[in-house]
ModelCIF file with pLDDT and N, C-alpha, C, O atoms, coordinates in Angstrom:
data_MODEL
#
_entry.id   MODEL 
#
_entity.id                         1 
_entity.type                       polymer 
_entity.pdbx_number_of_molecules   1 
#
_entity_poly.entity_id                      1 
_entity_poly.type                           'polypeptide(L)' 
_entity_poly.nstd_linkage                   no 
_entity_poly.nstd_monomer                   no 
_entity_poly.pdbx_seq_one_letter_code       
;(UNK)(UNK)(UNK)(UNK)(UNK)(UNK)(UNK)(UNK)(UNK)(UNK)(UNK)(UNK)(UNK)(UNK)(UNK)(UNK)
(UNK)(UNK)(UNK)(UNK)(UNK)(UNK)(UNK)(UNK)(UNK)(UNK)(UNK)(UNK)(UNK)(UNK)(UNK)(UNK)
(UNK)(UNK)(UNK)(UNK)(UNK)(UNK)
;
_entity_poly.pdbx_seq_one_letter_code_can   XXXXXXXXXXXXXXXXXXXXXXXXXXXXXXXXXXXXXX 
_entity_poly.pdbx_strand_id                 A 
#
loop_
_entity_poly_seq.entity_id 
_entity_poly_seq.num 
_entity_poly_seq.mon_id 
_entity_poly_seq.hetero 
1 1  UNK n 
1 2  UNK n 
1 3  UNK n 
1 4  UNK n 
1 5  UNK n 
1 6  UNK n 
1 7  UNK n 
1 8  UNK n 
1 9  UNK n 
1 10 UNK n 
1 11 UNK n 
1 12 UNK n 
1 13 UNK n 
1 14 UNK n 
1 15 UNK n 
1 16 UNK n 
1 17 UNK n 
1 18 UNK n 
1 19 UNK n 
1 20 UNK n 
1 21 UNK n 
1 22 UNK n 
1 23 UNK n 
1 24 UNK n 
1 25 UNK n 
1 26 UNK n 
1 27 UNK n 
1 28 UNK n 
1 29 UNK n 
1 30 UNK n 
1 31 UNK n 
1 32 UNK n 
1 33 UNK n 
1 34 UNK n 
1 35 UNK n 
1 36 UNK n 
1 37 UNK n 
1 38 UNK n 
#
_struct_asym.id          A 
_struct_asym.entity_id   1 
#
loop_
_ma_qa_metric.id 
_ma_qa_metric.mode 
_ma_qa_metric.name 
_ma_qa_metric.software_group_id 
_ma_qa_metric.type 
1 global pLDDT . pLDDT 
2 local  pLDDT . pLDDT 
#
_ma_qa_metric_global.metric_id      1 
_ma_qa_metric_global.metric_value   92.05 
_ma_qa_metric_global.model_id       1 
_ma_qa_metric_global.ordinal_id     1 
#
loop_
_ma_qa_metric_local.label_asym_id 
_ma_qa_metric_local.label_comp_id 
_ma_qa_metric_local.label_seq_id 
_ma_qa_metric_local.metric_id 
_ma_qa_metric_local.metric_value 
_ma_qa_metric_local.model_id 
_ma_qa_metric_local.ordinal_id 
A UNK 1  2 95.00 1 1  
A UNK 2  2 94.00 1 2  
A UNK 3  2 96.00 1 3  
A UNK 4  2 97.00 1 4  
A UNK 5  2 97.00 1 5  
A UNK 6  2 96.00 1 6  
A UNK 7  2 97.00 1 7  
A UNK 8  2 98.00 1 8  
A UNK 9  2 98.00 1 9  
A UNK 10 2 97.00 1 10 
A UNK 11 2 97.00 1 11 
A UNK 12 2 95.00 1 12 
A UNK 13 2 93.00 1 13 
A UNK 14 2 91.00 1 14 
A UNK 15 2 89.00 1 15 
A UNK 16 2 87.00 1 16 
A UNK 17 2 89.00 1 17 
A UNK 18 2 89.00 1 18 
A UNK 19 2 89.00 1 19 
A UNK 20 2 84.00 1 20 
A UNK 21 2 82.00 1 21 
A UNK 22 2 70.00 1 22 
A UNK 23 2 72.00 1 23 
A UNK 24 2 78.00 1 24 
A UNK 25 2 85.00 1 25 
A UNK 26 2 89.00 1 26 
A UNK 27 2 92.00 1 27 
A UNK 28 2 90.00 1 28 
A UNK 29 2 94.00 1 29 
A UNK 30 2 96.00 1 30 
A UNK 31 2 96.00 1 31 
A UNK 32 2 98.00 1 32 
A UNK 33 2 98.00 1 33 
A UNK 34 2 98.00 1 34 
A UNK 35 2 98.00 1 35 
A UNK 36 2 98.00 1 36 
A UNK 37 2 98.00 1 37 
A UNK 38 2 98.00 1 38 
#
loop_
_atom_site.group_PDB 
_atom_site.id 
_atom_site.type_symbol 
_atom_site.label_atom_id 
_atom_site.label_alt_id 
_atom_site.label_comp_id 
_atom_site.label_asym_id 
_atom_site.label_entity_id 
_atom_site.label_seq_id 
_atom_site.pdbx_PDB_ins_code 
_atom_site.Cartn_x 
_atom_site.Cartn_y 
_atom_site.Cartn_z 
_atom_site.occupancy 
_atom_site.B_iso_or_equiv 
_atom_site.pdbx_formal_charge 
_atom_site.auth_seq_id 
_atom_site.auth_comp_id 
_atom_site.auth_asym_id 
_atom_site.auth_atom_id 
_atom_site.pdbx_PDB_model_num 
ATOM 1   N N  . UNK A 1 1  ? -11.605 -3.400  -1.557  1.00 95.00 ? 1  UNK A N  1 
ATOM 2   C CA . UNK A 1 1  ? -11.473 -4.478  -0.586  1.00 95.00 ? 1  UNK A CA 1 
ATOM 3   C C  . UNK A 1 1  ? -10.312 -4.105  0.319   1.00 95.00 ? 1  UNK A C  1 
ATOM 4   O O  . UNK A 1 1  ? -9.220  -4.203  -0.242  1.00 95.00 ? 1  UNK A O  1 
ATOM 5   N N  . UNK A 1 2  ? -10.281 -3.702  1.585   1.00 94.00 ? 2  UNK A N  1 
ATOM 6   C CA . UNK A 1 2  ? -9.587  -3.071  2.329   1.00 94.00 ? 2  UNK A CA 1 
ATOM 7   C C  . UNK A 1 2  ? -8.426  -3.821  2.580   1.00 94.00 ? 2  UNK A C  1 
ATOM 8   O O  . UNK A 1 2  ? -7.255  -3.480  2.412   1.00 94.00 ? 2  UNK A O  1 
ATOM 9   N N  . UNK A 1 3  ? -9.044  -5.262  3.152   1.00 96.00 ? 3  UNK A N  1 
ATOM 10  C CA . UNK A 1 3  ? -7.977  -6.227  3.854   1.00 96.00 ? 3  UNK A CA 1 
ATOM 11  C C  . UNK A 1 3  ? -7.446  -6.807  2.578   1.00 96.00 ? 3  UNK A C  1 
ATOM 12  O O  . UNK A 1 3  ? -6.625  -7.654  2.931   1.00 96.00 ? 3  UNK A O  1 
ATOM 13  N N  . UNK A 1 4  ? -7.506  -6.771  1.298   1.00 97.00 ? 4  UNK A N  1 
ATOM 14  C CA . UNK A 1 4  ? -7.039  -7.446  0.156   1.00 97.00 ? 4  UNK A CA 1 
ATOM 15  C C  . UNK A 1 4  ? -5.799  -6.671  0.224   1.00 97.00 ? 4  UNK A C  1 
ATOM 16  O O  . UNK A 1 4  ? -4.693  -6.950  0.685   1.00 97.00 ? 4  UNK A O  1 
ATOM 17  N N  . UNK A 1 5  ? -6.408  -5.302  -0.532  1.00 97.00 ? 5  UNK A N  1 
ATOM 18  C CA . UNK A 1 5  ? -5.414  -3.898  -0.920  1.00 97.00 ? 5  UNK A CA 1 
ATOM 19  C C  . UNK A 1 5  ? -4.269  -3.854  0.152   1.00 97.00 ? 5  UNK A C  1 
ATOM 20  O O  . UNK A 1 5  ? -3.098  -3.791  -0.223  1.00 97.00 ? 5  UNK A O  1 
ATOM 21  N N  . UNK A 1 6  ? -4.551  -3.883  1.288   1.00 96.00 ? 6  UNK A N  1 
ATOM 22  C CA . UNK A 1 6  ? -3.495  -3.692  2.404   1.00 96.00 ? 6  UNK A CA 1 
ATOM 23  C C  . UNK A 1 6  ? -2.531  -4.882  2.264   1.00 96.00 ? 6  UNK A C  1 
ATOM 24  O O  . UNK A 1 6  ? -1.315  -4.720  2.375   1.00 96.00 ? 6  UNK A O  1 
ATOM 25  N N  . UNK A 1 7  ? -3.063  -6.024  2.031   1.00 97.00 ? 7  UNK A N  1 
ATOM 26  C CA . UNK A 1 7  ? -1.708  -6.747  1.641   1.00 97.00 ? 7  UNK A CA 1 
ATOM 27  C C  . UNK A 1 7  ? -0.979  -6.729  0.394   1.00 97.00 ? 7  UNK A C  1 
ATOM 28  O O  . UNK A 1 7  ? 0.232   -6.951  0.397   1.00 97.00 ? 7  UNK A O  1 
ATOM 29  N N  . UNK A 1 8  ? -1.666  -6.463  -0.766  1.00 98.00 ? 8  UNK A N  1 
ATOM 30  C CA . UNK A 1 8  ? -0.965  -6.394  -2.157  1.00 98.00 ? 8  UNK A CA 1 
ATOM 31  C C  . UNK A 1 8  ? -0.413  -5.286  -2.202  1.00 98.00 ? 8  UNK A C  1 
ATOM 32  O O  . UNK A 1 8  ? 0.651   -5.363  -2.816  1.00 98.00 ? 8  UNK A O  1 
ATOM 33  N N  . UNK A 1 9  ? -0.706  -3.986  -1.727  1.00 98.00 ? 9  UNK A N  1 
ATOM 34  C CA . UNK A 1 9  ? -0.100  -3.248  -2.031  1.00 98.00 ? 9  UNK A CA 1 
ATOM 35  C C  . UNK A 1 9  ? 1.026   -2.551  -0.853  1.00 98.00 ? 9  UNK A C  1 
ATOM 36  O O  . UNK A 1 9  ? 1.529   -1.427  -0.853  1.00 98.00 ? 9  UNK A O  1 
ATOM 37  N N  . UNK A 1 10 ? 1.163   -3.490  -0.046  1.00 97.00 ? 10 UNK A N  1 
ATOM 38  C CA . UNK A 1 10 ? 2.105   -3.282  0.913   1.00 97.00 ? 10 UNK A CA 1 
ATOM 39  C C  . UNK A 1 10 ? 3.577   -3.968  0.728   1.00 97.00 ? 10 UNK A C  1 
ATOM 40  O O  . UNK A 1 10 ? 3.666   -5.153  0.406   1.00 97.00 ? 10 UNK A O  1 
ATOM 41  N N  . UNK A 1 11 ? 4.825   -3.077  0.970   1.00 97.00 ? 11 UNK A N  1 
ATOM 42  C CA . UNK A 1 11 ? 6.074   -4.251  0.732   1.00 97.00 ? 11 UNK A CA 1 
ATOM 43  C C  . UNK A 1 11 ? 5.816   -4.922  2.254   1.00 97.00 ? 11 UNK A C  1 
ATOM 44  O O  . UNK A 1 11 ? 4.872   -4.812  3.037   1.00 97.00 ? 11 UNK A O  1 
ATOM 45  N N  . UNK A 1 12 ? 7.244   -5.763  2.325   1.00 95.00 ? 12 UNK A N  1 
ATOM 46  C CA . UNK A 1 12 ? 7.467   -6.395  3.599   1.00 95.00 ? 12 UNK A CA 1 
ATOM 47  C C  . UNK A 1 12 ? 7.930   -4.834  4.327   1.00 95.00 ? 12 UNK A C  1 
ATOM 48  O O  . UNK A 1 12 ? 8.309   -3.751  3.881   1.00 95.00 ? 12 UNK A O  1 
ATOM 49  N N  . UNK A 1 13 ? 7.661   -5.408  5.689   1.00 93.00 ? 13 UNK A N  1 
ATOM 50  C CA . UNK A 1 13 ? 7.568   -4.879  7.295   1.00 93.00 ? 13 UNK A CA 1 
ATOM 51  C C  . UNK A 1 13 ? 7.996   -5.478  8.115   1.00 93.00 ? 13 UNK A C  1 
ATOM 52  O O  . UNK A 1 13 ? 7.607   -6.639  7.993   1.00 93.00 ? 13 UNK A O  1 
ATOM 53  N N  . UNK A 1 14 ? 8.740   -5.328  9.108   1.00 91.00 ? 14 UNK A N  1 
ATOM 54  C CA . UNK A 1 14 ? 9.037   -6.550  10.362  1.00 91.00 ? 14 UNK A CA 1 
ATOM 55  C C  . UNK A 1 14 ? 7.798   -5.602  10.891  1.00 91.00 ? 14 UNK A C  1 
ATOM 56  O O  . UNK A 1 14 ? 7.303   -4.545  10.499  1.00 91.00 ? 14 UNK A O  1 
ATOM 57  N N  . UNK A 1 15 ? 7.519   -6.605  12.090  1.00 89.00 ? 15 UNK A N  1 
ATOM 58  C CA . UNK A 1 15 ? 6.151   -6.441  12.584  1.00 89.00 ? 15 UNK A CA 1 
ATOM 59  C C  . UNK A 1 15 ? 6.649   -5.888  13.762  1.00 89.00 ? 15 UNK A C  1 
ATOM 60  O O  . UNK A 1 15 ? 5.670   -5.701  14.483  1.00 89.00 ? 15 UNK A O  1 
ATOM 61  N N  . UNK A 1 16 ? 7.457   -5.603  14.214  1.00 87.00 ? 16 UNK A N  1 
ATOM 62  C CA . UNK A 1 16 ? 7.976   -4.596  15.278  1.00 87.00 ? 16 UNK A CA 1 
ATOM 63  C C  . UNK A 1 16 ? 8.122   -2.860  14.645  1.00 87.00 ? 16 UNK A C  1 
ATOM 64  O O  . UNK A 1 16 ? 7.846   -1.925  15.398  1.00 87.00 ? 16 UNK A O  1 
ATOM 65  N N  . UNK A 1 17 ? 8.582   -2.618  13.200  1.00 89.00 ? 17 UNK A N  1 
ATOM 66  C CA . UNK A 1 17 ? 8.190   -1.540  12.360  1.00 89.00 ? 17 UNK A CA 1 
ATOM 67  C C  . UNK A 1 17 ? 7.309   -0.984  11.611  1.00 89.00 ? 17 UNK A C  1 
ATOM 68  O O  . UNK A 1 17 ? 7.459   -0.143  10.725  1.00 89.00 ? 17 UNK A O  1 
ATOM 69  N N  . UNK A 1 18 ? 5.886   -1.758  12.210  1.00 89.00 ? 18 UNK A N  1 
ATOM 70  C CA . UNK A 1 18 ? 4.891   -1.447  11.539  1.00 89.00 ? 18 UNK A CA 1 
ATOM 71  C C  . UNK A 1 18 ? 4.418   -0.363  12.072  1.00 89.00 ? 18 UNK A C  1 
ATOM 72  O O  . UNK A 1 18 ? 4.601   -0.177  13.275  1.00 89.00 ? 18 UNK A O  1 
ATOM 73  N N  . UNK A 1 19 ? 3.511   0.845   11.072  1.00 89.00 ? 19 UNK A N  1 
ATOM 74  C CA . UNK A 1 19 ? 3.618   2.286   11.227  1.00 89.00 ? 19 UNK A CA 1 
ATOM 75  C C  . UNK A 1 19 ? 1.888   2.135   12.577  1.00 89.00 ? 19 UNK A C  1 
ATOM 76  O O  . UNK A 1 19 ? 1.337   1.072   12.861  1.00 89.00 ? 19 UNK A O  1 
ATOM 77  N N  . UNK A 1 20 ? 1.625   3.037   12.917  1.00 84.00 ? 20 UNK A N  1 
ATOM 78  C CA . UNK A 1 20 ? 0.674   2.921   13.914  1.00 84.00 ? 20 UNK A CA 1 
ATOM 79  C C  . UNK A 1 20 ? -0.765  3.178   13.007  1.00 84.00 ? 20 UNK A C  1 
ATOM 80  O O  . UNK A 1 20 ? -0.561  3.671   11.898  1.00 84.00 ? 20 UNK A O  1 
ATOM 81  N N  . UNK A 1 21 ? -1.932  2.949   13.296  1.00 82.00 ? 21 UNK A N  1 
ATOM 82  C CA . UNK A 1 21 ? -2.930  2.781   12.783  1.00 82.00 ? 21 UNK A CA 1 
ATOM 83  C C  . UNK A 1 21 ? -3.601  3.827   13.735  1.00 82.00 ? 21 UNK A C  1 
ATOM 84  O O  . UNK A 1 21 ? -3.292  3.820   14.926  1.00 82.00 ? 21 UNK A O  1 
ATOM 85  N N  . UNK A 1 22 ? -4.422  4.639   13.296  1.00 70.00 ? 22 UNK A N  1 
ATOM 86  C CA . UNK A 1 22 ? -5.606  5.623   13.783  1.00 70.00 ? 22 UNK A CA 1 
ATOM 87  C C  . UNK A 1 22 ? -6.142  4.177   15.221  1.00 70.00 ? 22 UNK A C  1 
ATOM 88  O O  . UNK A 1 22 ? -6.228  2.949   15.240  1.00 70.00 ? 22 UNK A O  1 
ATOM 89  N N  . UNK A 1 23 ? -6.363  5.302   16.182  1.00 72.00 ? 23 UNK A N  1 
ATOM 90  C CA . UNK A 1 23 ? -6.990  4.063   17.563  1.00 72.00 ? 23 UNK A CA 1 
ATOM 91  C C  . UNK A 1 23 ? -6.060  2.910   17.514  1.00 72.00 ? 23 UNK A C  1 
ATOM 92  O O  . UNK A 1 23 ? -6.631  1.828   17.652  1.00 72.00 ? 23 UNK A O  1 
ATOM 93  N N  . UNK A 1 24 ? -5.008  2.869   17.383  1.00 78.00 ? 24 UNK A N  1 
ATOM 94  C CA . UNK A 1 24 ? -3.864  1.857   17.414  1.00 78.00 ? 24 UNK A CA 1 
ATOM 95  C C  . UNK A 1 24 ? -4.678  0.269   16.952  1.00 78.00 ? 24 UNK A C  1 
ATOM 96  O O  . UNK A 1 24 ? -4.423  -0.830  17.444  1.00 78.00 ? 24 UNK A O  1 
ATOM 97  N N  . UNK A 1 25 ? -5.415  0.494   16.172  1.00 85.00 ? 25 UNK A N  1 
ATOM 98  C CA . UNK A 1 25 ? -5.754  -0.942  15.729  1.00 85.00 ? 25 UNK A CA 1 
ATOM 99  C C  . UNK A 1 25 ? -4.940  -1.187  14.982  1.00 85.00 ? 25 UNK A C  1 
ATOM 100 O O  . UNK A 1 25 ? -4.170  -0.491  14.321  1.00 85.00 ? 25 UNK A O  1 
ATOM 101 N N  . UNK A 1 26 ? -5.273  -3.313  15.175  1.00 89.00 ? 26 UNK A N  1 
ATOM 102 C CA . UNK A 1 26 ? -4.020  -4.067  14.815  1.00 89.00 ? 26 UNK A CA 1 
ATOM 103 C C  . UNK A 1 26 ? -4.072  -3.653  12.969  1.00 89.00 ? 26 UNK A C  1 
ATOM 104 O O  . UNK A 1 26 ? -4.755  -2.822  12.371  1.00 89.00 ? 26 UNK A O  1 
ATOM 105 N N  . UNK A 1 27 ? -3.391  -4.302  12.643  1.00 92.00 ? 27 UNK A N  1 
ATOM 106 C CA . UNK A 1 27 ? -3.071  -4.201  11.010  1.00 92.00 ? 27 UNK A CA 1 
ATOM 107 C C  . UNK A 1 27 ? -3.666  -5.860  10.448  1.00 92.00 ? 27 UNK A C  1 
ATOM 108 O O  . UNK A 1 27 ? -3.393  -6.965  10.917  1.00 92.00 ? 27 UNK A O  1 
ATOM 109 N N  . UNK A 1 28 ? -4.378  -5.566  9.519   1.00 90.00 ? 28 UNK A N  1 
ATOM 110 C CA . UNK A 1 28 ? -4.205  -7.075  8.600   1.00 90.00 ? 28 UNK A CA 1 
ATOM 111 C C  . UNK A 1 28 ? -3.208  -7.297  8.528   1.00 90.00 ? 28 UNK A C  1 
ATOM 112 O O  . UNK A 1 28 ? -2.361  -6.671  9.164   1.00 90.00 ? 28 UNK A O  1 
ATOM 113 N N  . UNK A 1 29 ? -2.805  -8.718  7.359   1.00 94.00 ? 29 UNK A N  1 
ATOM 114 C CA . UNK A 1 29 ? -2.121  -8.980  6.533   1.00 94.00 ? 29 UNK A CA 1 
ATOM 115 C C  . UNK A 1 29 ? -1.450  -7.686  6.132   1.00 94.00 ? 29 UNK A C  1 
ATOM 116 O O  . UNK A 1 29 ? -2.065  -6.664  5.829   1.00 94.00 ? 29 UNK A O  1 
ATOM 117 N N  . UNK A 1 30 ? -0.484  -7.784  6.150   1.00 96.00 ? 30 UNK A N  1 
ATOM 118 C CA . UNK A 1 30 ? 0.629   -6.915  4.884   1.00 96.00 ? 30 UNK A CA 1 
ATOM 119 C C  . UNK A 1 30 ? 1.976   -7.391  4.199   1.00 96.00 ? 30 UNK A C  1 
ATOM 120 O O  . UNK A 1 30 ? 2.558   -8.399  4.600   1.00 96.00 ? 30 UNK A O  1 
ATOM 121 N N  . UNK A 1 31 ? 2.340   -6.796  3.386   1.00 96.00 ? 31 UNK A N  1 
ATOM 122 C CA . UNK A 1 31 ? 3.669   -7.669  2.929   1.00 96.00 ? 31 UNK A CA 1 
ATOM 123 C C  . UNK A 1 31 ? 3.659   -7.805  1.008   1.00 96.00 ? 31 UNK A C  1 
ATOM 124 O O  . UNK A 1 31 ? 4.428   -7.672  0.055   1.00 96.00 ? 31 UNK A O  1 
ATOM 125 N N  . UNK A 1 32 ? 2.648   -8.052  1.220   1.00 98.00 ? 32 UNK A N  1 
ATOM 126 C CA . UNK A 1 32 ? 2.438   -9.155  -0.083  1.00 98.00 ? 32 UNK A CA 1 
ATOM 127 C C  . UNK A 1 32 ? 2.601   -8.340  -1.623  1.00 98.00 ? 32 UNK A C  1 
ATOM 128 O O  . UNK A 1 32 ? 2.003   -8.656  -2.651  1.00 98.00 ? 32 UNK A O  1 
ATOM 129 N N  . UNK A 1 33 ? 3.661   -7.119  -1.449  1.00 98.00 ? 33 UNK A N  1 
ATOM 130 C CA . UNK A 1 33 ? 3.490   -6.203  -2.894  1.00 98.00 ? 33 UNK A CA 1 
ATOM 131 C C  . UNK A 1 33 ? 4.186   -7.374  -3.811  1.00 98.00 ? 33 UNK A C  1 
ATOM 132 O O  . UNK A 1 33 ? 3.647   -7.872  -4.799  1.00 98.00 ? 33 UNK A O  1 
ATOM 133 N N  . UNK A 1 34 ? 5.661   -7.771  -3.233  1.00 98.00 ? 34 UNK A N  1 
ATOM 134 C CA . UNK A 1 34 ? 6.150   -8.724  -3.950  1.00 98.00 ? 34 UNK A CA 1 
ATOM 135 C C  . UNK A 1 34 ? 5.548   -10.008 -5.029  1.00 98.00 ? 34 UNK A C  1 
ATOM 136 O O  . UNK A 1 34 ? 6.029   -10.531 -6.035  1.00 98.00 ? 34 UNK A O  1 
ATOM 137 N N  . UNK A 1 35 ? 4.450   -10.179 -4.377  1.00 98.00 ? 35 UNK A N  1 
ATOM 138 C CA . UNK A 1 35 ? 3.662   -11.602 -5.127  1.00 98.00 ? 35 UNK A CA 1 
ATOM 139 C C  . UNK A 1 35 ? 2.935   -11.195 -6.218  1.00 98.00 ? 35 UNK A C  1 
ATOM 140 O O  . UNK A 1 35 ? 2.863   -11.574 -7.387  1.00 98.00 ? 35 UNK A O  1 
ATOM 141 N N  . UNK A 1 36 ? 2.238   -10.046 -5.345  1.00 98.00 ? 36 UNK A N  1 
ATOM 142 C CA . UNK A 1 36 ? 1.255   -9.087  -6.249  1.00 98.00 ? 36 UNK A CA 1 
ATOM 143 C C  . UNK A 1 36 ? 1.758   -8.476  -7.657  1.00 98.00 ? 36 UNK A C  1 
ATOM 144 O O  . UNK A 1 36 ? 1.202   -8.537  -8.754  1.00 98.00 ? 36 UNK A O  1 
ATOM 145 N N  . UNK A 1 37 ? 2.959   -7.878  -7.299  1.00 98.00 ? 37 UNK A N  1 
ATOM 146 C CA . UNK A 1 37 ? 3.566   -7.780  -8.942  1.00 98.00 ? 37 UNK A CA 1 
ATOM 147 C C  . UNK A 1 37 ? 3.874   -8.653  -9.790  1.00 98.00 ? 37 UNK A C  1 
ATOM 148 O O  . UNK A 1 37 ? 3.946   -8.520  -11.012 1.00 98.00 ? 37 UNK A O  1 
ATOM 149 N N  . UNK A 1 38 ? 4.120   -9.852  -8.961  1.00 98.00 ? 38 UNK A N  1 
ATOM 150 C CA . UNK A 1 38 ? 4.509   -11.020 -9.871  1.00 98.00 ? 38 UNK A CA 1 
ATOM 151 C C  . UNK A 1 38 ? 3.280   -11.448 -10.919 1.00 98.00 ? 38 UNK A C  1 
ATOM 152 O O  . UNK A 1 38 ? 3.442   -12.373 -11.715 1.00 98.00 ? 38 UNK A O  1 
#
């Protein structure tokens, strides 16, 4: 599940340091490693 994985297994990001995506598409959700381990 692409858009799941990309948030659980992502830490936090400010959204001005988010890394660039192939064809500069936007990014899901990210962030969420913190919860996810919990």
């Amino acid at each position: 599940d692409a858009k799941r994985r990309t948030y659980d297994y992502t830490p936090p990001v400010a959204t001005d340091r988010l890394a660039q995506r192939p064809g500069n598409r936007a990014w899901d959700a990210t962030g969420g490693a913190d919860a996810f381990l919990d």
